[in-house]
PDB file of N, CA and C in Angstrom:
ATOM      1  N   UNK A   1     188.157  29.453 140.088  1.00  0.00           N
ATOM      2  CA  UNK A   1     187.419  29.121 138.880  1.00  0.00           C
ATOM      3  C   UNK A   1     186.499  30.257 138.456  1.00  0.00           C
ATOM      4  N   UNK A   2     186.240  31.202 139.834  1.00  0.00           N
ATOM      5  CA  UNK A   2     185.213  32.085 138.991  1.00  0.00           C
ATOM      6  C   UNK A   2     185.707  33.253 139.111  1.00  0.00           C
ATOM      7  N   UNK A   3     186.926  33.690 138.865  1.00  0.00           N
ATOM      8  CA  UNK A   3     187.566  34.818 138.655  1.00  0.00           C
ATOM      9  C   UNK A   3     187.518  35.310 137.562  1.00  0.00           C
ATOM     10  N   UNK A   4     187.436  35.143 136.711  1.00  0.00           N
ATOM     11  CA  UNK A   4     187.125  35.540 134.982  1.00  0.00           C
ATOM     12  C   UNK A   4     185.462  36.063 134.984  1.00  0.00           C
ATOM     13  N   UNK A   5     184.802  35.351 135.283  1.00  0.00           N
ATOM     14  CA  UNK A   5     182.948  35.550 135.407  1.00  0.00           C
ATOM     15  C   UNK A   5     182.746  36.898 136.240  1.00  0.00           C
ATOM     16  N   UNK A   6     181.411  37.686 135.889  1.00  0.00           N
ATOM     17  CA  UNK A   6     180.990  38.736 136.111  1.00  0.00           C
ATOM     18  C   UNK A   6     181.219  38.486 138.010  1.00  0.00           C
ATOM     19  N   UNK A   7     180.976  39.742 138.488  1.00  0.00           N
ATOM     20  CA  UNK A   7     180.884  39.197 140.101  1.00  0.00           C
ATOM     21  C   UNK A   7     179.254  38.982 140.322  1.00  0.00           C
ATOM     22  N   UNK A   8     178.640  39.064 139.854  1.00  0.00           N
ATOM     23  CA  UNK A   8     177.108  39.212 140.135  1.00  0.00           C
ATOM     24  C   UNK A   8     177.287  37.378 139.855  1.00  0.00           C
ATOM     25  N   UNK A   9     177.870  36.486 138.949  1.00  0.00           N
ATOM     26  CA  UNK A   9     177.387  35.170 138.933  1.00  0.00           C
ATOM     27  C   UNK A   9     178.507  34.652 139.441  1.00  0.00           C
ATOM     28  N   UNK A  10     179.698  35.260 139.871  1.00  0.00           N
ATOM     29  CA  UNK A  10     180.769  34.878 140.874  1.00  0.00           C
ATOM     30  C   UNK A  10     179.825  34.717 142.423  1.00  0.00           C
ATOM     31  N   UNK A  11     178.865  35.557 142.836  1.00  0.00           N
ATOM     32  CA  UNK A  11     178.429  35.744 144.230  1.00  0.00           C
ATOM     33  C   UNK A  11     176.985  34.633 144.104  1.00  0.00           C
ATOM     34  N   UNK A  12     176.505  34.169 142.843  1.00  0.00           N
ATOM     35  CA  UNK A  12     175.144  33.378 142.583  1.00  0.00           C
ATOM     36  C   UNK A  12     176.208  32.129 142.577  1.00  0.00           C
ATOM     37  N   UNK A  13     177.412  31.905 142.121  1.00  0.00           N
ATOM     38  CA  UNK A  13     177.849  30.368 142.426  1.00  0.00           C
ATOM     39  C   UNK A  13     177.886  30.007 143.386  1.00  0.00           C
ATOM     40  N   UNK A  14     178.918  30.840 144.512  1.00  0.00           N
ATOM     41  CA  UNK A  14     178.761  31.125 145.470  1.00  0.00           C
ATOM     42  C   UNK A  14     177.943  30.460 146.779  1.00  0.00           C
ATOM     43  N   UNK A  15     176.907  31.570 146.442  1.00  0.00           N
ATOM     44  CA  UNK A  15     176.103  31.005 146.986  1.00  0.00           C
ATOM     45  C   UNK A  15     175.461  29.350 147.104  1.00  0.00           C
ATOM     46  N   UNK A  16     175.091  29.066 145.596  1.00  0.00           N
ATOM     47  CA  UNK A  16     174.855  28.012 145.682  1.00  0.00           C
ATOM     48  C   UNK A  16     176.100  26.701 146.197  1.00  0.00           C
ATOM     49  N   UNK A  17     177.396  27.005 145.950  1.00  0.00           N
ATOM     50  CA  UNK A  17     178.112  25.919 146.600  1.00  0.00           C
ATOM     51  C   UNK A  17     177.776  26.144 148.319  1.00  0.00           C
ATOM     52  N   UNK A  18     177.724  27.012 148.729  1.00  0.00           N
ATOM     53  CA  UNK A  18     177.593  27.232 150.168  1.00  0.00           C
ATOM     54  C   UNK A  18     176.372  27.025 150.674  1.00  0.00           C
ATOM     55  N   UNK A  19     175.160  27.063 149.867  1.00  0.00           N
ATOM     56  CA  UNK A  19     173.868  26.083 150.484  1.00  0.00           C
ATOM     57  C   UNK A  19     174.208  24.541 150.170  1.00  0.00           C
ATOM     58  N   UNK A  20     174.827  24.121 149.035  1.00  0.00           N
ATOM     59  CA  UNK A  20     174.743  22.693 148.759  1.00  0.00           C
ATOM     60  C   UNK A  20     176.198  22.491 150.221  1.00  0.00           C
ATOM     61  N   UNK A  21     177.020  22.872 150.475  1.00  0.00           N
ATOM     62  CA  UNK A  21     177.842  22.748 151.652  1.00  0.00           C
ATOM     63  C   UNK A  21     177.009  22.706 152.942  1.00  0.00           C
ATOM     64  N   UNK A  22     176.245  23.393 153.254  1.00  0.00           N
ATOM     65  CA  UNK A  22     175.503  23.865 154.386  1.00  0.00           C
ATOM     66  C   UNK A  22     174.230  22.774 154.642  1.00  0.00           C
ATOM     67  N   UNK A  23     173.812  21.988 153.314  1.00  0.00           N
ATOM     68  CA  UNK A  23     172.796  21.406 153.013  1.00  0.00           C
ATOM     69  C   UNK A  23     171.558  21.573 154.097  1.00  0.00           C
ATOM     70  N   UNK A  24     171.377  22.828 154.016  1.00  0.00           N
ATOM     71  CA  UNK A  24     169.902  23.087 154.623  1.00  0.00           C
ATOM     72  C   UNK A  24     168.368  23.307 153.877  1.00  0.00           C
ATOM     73  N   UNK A  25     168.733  23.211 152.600  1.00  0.00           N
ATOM     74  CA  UNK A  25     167.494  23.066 151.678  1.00  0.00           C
ATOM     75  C   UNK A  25     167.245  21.895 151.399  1.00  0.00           C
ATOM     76  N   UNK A  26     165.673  21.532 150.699  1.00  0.00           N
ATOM     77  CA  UNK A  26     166.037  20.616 150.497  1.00  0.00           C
ATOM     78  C   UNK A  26     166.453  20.144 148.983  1.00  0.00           C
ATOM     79  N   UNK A  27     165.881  21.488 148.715  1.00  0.00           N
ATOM     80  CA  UNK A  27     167.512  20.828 146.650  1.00  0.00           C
ATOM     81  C   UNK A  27     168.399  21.053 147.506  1.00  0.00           C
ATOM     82  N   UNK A  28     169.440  21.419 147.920  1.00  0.00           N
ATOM     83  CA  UNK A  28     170.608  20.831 148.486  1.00  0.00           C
ATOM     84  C   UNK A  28     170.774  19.797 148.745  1.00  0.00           C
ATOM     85  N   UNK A  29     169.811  18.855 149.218  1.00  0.00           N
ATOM     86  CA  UNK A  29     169.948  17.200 149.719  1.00  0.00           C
ATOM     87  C   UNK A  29     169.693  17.034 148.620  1.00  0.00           C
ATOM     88  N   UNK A  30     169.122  16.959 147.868  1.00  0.00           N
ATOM     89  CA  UNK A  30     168.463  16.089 146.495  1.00  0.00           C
ATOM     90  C   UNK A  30     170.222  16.308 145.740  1.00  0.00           C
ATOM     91  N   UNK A  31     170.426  17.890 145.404  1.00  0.00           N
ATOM     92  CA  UNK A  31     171.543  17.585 144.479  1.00  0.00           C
ATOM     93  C   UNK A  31     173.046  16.642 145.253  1.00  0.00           C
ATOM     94  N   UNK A  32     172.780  16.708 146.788  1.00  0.00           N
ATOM     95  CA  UNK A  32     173.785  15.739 147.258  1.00  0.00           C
ATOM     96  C   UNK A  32     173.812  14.388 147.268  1.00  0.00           C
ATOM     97  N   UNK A  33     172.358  14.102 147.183  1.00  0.00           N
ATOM     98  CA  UNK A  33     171.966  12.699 146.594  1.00  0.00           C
ATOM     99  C   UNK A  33     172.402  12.202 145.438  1.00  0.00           C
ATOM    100  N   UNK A  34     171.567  12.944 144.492  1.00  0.00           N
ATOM    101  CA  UNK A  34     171.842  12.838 142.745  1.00  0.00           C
ATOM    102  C   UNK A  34     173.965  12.453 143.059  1.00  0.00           C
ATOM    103  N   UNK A  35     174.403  13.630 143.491  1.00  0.00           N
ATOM    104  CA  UNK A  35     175.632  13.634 143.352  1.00  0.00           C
ATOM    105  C   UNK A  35     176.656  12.127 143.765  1.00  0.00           C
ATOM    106  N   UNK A  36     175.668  11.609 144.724  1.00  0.00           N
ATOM    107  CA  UNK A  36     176.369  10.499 145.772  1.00  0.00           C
ATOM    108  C   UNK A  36     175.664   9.296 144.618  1.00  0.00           C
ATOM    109  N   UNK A  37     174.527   9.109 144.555  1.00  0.00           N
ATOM    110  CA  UNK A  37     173.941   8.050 143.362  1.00  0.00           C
ATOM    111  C   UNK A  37     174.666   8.142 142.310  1.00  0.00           C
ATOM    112  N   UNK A  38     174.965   9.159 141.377  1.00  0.00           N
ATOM    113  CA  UNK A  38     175.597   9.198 140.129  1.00  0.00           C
ATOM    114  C   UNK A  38     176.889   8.910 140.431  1.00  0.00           C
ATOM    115  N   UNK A  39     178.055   8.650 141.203  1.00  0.00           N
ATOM    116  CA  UNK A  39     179.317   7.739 141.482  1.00  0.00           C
ATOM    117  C   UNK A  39     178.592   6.592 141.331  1.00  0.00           C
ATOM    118  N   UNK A  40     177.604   6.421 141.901  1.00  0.00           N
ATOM    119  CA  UNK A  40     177.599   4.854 141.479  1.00  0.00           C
ATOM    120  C   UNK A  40     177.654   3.841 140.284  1.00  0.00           C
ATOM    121  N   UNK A  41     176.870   4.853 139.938  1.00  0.00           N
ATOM    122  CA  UNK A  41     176.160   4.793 138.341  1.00  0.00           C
ATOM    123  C   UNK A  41     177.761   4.688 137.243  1.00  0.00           C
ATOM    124  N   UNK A  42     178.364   5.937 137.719  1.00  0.00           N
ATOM    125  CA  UNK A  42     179.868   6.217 137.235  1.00  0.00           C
ATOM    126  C   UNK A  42     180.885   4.691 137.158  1.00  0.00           C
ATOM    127  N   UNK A  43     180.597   4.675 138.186  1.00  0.00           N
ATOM    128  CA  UNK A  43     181.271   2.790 139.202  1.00  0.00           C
ATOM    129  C   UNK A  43     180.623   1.399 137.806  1.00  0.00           C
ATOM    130  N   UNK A  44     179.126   1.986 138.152  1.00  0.00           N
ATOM    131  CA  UNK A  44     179.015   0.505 137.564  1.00  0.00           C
ATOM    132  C   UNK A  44     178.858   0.353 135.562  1.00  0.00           C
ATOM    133  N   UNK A  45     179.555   1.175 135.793  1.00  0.00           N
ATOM    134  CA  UNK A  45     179.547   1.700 133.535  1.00  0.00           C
ATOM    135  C   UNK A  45     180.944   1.323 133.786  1.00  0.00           C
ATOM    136  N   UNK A  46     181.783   1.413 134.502  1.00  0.00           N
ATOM    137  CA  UNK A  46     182.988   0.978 134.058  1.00  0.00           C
ATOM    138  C   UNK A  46     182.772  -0.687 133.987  1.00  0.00           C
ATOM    139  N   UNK A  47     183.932  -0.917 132.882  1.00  0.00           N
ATOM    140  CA  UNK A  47     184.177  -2.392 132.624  1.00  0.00           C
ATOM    141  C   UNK A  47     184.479  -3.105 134.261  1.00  0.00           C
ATOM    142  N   UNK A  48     184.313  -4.356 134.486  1.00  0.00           N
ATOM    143  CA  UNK A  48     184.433  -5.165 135.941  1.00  0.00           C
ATOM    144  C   UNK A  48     185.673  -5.407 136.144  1.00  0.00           C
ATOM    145  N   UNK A  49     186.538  -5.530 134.673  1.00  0.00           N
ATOM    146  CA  UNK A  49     187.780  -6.105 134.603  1.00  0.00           C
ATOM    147  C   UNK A  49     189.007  -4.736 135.456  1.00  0.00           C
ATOM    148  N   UNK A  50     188.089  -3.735 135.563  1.00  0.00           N
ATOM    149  CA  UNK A  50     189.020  -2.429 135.747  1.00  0.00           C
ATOM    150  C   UNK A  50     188.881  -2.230 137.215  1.00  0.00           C
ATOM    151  N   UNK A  51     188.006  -3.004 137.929  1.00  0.00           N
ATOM    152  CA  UNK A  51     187.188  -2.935 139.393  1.00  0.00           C
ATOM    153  C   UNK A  51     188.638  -3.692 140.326  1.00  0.00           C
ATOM    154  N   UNK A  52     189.075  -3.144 141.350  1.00  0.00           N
ATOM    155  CA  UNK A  52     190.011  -3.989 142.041  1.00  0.00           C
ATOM    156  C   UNK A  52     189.248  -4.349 143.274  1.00  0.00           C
ATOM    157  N   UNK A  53     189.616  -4.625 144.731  1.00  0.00           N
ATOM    158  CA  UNK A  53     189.302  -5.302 145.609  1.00  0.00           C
ATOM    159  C   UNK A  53     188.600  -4.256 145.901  1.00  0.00           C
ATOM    160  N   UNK A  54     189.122  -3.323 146.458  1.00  0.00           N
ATOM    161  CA  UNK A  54     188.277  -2.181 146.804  1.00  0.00           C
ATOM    162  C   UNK A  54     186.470  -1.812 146.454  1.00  0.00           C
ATOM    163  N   UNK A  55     187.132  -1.516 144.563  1.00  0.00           N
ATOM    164  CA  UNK A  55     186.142  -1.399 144.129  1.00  0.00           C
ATOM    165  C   UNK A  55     184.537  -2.426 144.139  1.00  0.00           C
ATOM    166  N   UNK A  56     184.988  -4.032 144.448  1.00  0.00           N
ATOM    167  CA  UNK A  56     184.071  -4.888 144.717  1.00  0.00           C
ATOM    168  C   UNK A  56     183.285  -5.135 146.449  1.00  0.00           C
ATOM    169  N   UNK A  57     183.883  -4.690 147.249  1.00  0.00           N
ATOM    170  CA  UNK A  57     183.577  -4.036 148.344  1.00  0.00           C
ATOM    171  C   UNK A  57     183.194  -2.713 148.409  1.00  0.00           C
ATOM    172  N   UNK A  58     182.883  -2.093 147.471  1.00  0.00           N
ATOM    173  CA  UNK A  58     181.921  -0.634 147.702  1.00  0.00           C
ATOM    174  C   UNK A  58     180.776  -0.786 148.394  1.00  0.00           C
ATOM    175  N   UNK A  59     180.918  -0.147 149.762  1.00  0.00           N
ATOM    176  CA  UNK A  59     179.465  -0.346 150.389  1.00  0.00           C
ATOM    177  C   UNK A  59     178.092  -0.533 149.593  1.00  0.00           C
ATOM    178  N   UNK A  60     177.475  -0.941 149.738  1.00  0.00           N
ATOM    179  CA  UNK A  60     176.075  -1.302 148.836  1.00  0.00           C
ATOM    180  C   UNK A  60     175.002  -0.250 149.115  1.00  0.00           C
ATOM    181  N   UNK A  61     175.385   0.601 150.664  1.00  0.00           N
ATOM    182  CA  UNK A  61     174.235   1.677 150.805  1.00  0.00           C
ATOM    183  C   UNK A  61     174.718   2.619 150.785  1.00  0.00           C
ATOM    184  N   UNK A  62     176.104   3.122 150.074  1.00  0.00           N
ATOM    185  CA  UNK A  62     176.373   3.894 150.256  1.00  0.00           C
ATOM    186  C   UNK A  62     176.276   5.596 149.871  1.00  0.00           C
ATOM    187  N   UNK A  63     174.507   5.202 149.255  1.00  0.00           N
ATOM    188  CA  UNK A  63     174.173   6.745 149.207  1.00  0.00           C
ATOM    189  C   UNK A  63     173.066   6.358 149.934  1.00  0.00           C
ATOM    190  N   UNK A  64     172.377   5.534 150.415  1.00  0.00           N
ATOM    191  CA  UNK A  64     171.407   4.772 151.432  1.00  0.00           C
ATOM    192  C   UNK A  64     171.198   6.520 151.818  1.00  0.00           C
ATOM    193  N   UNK A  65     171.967   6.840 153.187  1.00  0.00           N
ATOM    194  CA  UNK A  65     171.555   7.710 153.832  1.00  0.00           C
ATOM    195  C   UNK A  65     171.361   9.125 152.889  1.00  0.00           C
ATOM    196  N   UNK A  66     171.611   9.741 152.009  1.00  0.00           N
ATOM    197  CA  UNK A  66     171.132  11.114 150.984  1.00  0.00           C
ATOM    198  C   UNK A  66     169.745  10.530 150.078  1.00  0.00           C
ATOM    199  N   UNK A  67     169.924   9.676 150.436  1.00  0.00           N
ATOM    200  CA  UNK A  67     168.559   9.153 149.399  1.00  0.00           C
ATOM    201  C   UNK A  67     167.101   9.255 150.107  1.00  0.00           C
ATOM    202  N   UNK A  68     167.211   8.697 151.393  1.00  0.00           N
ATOM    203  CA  UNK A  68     166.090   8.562 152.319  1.00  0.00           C
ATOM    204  C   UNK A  68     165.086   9.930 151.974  1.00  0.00           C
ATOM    205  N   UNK A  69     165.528  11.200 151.132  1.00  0.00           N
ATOM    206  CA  UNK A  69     164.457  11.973 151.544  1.00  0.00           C
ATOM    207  C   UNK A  69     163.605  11.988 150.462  1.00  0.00           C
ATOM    208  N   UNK A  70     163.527  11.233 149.734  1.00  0.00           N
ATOM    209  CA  UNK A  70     162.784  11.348 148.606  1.00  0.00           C
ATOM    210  C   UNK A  70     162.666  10.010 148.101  1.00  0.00           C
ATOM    211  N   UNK A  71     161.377   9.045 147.600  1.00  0.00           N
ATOM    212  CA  UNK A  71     161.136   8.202 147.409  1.00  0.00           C
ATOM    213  C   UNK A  71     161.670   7.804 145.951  1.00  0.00           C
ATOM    214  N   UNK A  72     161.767   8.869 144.867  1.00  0.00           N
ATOM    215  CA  UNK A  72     162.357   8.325 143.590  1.00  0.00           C
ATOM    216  C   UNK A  72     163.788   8.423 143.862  1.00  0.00           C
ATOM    217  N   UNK A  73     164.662   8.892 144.785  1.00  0.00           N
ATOM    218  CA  UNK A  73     166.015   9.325 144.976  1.00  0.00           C
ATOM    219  C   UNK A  73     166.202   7.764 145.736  1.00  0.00           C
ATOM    220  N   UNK A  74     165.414   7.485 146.410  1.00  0.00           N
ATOM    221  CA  UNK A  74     165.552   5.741 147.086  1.00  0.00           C
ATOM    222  C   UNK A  74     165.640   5.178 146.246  1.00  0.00           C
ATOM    223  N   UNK A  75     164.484   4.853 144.712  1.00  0.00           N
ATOM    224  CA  UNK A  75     164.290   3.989 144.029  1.00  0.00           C
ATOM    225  C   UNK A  75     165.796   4.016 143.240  1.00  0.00           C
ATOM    226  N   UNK A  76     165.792   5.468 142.969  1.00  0.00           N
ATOM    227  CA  UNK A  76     167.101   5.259 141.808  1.00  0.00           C
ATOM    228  C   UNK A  76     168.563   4.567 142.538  1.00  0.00           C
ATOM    229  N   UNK A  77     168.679   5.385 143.851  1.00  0.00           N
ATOM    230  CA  UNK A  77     169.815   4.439 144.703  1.00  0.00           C
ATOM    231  C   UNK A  77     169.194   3.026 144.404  1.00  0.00           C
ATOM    232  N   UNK A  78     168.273   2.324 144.963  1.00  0.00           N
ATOM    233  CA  UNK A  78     168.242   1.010 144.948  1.00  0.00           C
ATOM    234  C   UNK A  78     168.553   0.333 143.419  1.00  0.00           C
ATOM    235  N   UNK A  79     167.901   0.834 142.428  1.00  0.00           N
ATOM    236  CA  UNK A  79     168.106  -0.252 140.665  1.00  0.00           C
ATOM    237  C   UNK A  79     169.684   0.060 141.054  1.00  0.00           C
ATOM    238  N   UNK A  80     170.796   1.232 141.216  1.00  0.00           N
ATOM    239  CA  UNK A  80     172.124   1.374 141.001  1.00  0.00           C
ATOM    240  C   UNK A  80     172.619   0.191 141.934  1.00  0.00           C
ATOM    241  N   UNK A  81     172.340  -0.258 143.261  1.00  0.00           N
ATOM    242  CA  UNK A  81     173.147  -0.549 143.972  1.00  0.00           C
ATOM    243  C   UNK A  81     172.268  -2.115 143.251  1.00  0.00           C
ATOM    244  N   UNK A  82     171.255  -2.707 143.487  1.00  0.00           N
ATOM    245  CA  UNK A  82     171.021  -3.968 142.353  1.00  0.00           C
ATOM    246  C   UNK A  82     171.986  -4.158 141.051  1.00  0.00           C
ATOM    247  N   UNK A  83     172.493  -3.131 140.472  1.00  0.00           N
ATOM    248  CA  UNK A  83     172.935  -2.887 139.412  1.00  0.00           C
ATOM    249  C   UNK A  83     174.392  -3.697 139.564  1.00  0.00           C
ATOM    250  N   UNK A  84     175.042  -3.111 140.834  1.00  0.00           N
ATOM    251  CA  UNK A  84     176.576  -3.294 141.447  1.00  0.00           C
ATOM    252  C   UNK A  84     176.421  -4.895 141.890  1.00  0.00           C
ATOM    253  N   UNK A  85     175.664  -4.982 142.655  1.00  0.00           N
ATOM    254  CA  UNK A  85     175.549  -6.532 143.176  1.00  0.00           C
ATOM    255  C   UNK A  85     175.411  -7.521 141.767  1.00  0.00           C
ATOM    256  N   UNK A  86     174.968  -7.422 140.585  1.00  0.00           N
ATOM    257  CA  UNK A  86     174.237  -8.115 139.938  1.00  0.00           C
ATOM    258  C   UNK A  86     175.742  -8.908 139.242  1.00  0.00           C
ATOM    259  N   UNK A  87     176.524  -7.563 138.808  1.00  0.00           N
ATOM    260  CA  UNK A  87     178.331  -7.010 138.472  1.00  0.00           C
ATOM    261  C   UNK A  87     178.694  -7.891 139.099  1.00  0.00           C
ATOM    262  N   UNK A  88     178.821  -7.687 140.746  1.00  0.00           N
ATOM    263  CA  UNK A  88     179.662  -8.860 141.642  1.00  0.00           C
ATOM    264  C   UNK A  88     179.325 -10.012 141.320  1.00  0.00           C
ATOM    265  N   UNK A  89     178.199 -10.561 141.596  1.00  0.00           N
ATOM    266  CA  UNK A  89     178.142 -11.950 141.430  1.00  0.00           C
ATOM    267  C   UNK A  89     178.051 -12.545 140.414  1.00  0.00           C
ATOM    268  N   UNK A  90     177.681 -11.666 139.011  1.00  0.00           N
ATOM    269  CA  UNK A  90     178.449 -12.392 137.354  1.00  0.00           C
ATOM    270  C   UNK A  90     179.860 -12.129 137.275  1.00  0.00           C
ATOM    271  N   UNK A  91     180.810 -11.593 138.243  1.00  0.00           N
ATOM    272  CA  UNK A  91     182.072 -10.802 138.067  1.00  0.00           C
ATOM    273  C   UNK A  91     181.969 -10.351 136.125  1.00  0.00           C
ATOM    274  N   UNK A  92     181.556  -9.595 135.885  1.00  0.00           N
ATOM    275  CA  UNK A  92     181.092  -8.953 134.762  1.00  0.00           C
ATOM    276  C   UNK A  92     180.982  -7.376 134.717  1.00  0.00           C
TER     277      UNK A  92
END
């Protein structure tokens, strides 16, 4: 993908995929959070009617653990996953 781009922002992408891989910062956890919360978010904008078995069994914590490091990254996991449960039990 970054073969066309200068090498100076070929080696700055780079980089940054390989700290967010490495996740030793902590924006690296946050954007792996954001990243793991926003599927959810993705999940629960779709219509219910499009949701199969699977999809109604989506773990409920399942950004639980990327979230823990930051108290608004908890809050926002928690309204999303309220959000999913609320879906299940109106099947809506």
């Amino acid at each position: 993908m970054t073969s066309l781009l200068p090498e100076d922002l070929t080696d700055e992408i780079t980089n940054l995929w390989t700290e967010y891989e490495e996740q030793k910062t902590k924006e690296a956890r946050v954007v792996k959070a954001l990243d793991k919360i926003e599927v959810g978010f993705q999940h629960n904008i779709a219509d219910f009617s499009t949701w199969d078995e699977n999809d109604k069994s989506y773990p409920v914590n399942y950004a639980e653990k990327y979230s823990e490091i930051d108290q608004f990254l908890e809050l926002l996991n928690e309204i999303n996953m309220e959000w999913r449960k609320r879906k299940i039990e109106k099947n809506e």
